[in-house]
Protein backbone atom coordinates (compact mmCIF):
# COMPACT_ATOMS: atom_id res chain seq x y z
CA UNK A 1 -21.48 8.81 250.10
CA UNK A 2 -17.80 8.16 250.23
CA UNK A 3 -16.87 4.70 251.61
CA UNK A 4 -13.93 5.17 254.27
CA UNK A 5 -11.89 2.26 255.62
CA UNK A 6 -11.78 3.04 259.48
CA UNK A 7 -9.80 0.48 260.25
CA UNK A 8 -6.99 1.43 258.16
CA UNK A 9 -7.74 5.11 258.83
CA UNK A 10 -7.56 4.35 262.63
CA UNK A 11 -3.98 2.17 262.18
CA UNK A 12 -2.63 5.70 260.84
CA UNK A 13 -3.38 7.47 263.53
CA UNK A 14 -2.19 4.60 265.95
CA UNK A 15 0.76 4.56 264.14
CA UNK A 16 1.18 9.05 263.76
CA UNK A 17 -0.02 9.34 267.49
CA UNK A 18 2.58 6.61 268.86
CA UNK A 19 5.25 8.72 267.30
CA UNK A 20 3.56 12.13 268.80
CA UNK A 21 3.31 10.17 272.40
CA UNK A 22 6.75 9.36 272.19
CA UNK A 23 7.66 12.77 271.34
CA UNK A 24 5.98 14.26 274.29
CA UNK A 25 7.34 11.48 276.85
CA UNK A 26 11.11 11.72 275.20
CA UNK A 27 11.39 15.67 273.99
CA UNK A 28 15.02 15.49 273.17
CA UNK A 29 15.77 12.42 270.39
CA UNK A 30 18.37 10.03 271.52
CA UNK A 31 20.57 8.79 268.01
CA UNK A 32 19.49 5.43 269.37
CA UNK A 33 15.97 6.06 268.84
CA UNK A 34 13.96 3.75 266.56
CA UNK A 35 10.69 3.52 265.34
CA UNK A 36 10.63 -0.25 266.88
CA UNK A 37 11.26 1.22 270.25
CA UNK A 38 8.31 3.20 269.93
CA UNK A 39 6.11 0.00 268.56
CA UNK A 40 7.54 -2.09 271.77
CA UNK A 41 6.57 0.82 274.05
CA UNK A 42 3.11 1.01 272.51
CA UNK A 43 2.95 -2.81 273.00
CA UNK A 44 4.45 -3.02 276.31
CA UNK A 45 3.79 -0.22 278.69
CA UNK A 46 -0.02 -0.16 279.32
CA UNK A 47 -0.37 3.81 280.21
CA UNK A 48 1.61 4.78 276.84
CA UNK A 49 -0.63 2.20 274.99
CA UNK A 50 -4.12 3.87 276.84
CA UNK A 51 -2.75 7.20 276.14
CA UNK A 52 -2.25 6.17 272.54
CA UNK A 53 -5.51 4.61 271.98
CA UNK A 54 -7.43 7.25 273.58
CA UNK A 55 -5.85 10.33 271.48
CA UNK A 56 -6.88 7.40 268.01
CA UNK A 57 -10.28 6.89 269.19
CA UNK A 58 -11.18 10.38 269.93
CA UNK A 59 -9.94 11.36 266.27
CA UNK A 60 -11.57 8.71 264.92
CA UNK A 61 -14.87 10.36 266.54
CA UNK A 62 -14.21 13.61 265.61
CA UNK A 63 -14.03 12.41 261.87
CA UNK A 64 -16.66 10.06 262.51
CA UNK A 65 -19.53 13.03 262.31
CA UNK A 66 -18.05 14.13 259.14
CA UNK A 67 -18.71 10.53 257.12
């Protein structure tokens, strides 16, 4: 069996679905836009954060039954 590192598989998709989040909350890109803004959003404002962590942890389920 192939040995996975979930935590470093679950940071990427922390880190891919903060940018998808922030994509869906802000549709049109601003040319101040920065990838810290996003971070600071994810770290600050608790519904984007749950939102986040709930799209993460139900991928990390869904591969879960696969490994």
């Amino acid at each position: 069996m192939i040995e996975v590192d979930k935590t470093a598989m679950y940071n990427d998709f922390l880190n891919a679905f903060i940018q998808y989040q922030w994509r869906l909350d802000n549709p049109y890109p601003a040319p101040s836009e920065t990838k810290d803004m996003m971070i600071l959003k994810y770290r600050s404002d608790p519904i984007f954060n749950n939102k986040v962590r709930s799209m993460a942890s139900g991928a990390m389920q869904i591969v879960g039954k696969y490994i």
